[in-house]
N, C-alpha and C. Protein backbone atom coordinates (compact mmCIF):
# COMPACT_ATOMS: atom_id res chain seq x y z
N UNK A 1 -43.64 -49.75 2.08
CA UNK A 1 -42.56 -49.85 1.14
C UNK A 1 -42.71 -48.82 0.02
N UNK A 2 -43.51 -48.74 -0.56
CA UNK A 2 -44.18 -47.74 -1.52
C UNK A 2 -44.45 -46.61 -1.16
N UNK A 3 -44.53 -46.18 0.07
CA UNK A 3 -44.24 -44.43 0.80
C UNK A 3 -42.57 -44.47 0.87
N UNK A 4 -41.45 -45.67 0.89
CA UNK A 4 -40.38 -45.05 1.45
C UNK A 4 -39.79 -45.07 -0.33
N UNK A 5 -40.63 -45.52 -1.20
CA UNK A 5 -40.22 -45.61 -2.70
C UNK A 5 -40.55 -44.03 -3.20
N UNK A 6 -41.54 -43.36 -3.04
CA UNK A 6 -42.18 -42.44 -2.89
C UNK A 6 -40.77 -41.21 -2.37
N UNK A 7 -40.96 -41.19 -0.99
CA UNK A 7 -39.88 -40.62 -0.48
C UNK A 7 -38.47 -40.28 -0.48
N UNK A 8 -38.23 -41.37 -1.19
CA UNK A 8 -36.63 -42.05 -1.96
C UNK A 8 -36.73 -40.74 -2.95
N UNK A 9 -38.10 -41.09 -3.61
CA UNK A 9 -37.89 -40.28 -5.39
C UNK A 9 -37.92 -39.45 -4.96
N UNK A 10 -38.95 -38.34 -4.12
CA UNK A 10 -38.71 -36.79 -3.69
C UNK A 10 -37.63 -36.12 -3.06
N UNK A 11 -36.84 -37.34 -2.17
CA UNK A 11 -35.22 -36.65 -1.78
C UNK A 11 -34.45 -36.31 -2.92
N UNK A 12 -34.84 -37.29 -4.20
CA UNK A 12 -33.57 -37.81 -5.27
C UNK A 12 -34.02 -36.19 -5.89
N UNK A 13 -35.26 -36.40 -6.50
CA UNK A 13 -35.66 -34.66 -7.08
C UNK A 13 -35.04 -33.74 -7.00
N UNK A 14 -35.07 -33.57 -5.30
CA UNK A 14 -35.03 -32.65 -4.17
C UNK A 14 -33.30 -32.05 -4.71
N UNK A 15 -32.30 -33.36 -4.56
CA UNK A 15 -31.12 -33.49 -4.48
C UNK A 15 -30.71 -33.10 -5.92
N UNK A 16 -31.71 -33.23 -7.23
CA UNK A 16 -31.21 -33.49 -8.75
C UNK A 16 -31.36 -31.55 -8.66
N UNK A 17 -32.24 -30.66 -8.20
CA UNK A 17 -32.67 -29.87 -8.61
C UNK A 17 -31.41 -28.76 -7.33
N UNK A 18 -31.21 -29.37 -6.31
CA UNK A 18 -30.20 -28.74 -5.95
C UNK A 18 -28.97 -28.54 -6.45
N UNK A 19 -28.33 -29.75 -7.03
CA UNK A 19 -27.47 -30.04 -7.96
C UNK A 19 -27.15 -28.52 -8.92
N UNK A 20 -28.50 -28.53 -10.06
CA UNK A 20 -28.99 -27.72 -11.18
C UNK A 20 -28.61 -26.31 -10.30
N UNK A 21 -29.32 -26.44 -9.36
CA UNK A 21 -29.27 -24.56 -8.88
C UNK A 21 -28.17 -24.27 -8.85
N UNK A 22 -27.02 -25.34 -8.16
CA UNK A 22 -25.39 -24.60 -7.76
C UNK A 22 -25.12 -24.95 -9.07
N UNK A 23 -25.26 -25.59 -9.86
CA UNK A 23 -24.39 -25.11 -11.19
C UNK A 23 -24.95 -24.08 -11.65
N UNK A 24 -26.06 -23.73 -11.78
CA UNK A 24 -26.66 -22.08 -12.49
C UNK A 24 -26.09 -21.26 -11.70
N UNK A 25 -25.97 -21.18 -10.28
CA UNK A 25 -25.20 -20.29 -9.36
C UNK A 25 -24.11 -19.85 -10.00
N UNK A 26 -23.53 -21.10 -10.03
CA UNK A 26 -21.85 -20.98 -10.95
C UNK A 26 -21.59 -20.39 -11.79
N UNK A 27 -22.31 -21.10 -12.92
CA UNK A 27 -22.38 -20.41 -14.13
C UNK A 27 -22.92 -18.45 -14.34
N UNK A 28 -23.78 -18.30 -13.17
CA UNK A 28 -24.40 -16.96 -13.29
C UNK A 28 -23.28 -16.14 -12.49
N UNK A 29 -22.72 -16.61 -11.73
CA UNK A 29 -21.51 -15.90 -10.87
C UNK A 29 -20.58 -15.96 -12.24
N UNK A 30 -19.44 -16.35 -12.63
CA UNK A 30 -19.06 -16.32 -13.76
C UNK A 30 -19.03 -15.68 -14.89
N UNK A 31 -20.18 -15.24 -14.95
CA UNK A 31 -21.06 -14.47 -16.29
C UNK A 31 -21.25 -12.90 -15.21
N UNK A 32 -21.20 -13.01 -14.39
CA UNK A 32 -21.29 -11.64 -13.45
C UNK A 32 -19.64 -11.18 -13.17
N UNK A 33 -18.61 -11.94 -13.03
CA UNK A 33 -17.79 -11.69 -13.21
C UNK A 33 -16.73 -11.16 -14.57
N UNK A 34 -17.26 -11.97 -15.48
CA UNK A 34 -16.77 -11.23 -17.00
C UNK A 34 -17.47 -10.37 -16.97
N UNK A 35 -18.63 -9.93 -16.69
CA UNK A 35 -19.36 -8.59 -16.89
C UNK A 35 -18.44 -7.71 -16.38
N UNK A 36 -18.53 -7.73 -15.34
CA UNK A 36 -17.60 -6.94 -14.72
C UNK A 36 -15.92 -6.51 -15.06
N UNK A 37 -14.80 -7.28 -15.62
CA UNK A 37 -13.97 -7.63 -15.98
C UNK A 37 -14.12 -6.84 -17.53
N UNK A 38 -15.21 -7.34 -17.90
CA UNK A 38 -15.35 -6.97 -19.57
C UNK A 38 -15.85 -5.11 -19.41
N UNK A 39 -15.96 -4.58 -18.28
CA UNK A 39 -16.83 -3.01 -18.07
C UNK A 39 -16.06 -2.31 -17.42
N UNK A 40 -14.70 -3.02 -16.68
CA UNK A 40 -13.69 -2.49 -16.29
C UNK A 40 -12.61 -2.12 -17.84
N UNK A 41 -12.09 -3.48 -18.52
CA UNK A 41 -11.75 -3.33 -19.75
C UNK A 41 -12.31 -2.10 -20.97
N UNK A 42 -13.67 -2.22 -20.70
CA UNK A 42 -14.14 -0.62 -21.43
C UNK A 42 -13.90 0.35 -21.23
N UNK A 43 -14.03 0.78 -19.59
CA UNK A 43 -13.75 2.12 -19.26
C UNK A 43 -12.72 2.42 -19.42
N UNK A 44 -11.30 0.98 -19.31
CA UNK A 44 -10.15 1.93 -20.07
C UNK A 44 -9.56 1.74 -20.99
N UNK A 45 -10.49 1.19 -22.09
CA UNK A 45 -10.23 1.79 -23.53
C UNK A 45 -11.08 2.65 -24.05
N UNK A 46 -12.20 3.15 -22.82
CA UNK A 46 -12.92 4.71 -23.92
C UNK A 46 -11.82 5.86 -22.56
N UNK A 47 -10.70 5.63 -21.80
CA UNK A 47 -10.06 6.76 -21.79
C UNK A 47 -8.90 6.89 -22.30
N UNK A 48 -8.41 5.79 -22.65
CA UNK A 48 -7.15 5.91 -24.40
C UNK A 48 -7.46 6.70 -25.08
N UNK A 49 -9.07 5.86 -25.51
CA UNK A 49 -9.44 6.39 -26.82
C UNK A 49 -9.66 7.81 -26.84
N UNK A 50 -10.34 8.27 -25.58
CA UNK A 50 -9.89 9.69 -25.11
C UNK A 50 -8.43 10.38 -25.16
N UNK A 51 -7.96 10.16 -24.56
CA UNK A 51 -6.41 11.00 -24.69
C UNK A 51 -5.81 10.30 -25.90
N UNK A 52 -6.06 9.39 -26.71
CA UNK A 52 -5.17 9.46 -28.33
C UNK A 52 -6.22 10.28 -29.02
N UNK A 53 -7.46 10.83 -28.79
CA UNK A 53 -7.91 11.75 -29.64
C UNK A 53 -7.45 13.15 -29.21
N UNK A 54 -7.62 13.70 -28.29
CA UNK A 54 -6.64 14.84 -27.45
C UNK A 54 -5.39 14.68 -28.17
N UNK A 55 -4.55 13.87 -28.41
CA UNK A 55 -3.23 13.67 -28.75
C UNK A 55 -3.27 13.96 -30.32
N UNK A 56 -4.40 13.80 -30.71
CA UNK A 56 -4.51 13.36 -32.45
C UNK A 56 -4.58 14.89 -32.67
N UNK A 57 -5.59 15.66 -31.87
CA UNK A 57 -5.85 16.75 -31.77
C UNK A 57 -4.90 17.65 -31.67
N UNK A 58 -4.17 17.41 -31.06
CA UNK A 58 -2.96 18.52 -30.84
C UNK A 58 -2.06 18.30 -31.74
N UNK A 59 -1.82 17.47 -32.47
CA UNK A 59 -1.02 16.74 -33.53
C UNK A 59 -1.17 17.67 -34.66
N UNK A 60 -2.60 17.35 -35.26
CA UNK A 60 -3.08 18.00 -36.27
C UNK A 60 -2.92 19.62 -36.24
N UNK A 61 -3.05 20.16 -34.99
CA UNK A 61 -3.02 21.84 -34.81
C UNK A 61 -0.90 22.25 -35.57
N UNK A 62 -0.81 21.01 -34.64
CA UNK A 62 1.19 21.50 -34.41
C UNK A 62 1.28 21.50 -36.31
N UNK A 63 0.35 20.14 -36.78
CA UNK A 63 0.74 20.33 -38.16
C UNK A 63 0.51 21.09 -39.09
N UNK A 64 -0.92 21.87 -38.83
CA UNK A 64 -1.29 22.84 -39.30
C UNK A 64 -0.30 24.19 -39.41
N UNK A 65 -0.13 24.86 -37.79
CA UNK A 65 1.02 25.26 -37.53
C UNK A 65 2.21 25.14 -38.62
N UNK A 66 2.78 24.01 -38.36
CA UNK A 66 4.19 23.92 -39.25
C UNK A 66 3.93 24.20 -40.82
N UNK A 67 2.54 23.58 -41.46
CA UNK A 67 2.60 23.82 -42.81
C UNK A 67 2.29 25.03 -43.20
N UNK A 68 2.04 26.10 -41.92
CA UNK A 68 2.09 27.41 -42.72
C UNK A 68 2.96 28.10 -42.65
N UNK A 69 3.56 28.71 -43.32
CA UNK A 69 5.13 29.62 -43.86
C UNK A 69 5.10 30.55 -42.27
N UNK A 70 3.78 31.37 -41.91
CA UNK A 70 4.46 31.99 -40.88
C UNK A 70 5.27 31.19 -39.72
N UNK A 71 4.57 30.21 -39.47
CA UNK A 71 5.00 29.41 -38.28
C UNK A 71 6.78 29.57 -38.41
N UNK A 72 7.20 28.92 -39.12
CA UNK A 72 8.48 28.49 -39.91
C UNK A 72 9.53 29.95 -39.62
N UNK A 73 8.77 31.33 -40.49
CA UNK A 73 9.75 32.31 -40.10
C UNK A 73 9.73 32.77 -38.42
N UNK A 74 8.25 32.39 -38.00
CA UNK A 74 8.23 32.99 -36.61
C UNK A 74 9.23 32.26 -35.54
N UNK A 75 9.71 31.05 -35.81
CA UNK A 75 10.59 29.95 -35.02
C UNK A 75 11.61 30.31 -35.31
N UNK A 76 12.08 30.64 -36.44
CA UNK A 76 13.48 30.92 -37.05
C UNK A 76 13.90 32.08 -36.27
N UNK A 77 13.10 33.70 -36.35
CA UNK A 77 13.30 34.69 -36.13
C UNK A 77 13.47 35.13 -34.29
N UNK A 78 12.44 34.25 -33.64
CA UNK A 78 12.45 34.04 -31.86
C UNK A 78 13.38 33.43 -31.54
N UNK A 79 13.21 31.77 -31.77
CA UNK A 79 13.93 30.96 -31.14
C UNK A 79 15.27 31.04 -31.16
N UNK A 80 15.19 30.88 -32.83
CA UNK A 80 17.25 30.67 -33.16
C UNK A 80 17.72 32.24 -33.05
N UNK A 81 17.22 32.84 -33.64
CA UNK A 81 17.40 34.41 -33.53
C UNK A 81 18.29 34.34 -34.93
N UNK A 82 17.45 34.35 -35.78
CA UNK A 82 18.11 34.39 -37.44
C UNK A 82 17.51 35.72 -37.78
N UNK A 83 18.34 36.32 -39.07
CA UNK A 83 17.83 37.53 -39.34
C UNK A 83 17.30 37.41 -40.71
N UNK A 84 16.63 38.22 -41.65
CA UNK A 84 16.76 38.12 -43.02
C UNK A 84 17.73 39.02 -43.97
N UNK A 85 18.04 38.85 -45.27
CA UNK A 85 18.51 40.24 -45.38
C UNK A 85 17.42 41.16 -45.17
N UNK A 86 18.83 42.63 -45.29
CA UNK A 86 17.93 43.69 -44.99
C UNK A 86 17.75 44.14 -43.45
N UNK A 87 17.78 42.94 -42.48
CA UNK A 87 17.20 43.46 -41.59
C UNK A 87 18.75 43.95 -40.59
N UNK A 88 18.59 44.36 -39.67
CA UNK A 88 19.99 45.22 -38.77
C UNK A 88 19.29 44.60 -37.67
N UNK A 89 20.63 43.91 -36.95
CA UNK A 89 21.06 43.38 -35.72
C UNK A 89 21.09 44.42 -35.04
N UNK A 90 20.22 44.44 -33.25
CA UNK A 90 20.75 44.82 -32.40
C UNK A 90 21.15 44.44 -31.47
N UNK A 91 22.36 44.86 -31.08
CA UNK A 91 22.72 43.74 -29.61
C UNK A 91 23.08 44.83 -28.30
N UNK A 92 22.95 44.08 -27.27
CA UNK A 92 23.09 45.38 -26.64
C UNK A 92 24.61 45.41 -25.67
N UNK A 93 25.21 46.40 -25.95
CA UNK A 93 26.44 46.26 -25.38
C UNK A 93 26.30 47.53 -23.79
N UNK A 94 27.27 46.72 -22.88
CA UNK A 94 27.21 47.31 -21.85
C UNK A 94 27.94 48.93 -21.97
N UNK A 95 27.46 49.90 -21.41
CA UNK A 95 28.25 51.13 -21.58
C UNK A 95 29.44 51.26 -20.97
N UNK A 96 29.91 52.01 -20.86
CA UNK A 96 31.68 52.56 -20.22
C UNK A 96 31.42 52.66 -18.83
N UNK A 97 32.80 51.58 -17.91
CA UNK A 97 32.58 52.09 -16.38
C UNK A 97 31.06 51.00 -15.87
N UNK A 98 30.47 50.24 -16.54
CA UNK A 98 30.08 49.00 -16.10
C UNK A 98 30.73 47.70 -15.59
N UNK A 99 30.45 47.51 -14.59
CA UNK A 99 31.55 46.23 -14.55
C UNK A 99 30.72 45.25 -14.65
N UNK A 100 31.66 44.27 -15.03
CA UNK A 100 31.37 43.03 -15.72
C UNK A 100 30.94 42.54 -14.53
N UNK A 101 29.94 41.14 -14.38
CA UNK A 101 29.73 40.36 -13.63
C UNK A 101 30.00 39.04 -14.09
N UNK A 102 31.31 38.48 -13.86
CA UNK A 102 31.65 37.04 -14.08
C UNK A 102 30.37 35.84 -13.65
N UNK A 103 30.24 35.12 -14.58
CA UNK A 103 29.32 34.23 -14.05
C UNK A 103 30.16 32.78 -13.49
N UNK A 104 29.82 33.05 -12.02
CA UNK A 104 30.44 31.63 -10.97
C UNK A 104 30.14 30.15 -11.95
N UNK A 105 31.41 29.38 -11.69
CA UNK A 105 31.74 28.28 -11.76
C UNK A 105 30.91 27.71 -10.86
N UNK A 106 30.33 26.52 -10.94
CA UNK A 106 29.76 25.64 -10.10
C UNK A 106 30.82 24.72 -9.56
N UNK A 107 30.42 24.54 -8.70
CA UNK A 107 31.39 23.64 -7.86
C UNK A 107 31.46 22.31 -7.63
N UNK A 108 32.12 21.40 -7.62
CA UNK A 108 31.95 19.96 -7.72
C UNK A 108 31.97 19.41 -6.34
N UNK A 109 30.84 18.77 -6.07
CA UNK A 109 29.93 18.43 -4.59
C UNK A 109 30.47 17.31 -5.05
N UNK A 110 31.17 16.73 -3.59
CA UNK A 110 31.22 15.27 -2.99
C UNK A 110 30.10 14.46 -3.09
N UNK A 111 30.80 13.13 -3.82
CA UNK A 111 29.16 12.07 -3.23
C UNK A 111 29.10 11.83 -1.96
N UNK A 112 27.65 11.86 -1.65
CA UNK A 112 27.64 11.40 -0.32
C UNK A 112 28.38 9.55 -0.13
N UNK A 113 28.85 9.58 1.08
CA UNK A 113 29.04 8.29 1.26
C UNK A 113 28.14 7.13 1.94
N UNK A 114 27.94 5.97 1.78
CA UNK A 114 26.94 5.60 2.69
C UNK A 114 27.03 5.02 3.92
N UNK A 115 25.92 4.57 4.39
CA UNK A 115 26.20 4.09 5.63
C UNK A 115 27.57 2.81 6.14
N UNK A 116 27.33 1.56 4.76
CA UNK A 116 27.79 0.83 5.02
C UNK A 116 29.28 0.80 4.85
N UNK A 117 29.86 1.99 3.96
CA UNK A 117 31.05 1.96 3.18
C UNK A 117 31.43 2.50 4.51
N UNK A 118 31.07 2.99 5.10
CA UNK A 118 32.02 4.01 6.23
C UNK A 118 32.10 2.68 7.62
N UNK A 119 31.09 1.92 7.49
CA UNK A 119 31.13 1.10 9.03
C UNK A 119 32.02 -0.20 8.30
N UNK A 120 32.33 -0.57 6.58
CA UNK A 120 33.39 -0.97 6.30
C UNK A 120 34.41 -0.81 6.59
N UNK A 121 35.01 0.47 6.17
CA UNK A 121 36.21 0.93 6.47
C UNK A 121 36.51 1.08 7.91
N UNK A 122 35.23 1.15 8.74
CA UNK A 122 35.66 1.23 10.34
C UNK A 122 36.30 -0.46 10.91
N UNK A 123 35.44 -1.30 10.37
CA UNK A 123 36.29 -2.74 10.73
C UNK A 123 36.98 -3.56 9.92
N UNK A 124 37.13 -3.40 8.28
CA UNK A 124 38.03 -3.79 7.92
C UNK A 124 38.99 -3.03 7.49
N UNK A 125 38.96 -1.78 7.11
CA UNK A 125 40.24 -0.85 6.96
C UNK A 125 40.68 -0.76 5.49
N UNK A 126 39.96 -1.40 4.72
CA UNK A 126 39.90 -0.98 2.95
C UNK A 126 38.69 -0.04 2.80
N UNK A 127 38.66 0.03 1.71
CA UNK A 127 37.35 0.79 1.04
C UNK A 127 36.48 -0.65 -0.08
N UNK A 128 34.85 -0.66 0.07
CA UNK A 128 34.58 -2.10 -0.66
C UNK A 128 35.11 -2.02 -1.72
């Protein structure tokens, strides 16, 4: 009686300490999973944080750029094609006995139609 009292308690152990392991299992799976989750989450906020510094970077240049006076006349004088006084326009005009080359009108392309609008109109005889 006292070996199967014995035996009783070492299954029960046996069974209390198996118990313990699958919950540490659990718990350590879990904790391996936010790891993971939490190292995925890092890597992409240090490559934000990468390209908003790239971004910050190019920011600061464009502003640099703009707050100096050349920038300002050099945009004016290329882009828009402004003059200052003083300065003389040249434009260039075609000589005598050049002919003009009209620049073509584009042409207004049909929408395509689709499949179903056309096998509409084949059996009911409206348009949808």
């Amino acid at each position: 009686m006292e070996n199967e009292k014995k035996l009783i308690t070492k299954y029960f152990l046996i069974l209390v300490f198996l118990a313990i392991l699958i919950f540490w299992m659990m718990a350590f799976r879990e904790q391996i999973t936010n790891l993971r989750r939490l190292s995925s989450d890092r890597e992409q906020a240090q490559e934000t944080l990468s390209a908003l510094e790239a971004t910050q970077e190019t920011l600061a240049t464009q502003v640099a750029l703009a707050e100096s006076g050349g920038f300002a006349e050099e945009d004016a004088r290329e882009k828009l094609k402004w003059i200052q006084e003083g300065d003389q326009r040249i434009g260039i005009i075609p000589g005598e006995g050049t002919p003009i080359i009209p620049t073509p009108t584009p042409r207004a392309t049909a929408e395509p139609v689709s499949n179903f609008q056309v096998w509409w109109e084949l059996f009911v005889g409206t348009t949808p």
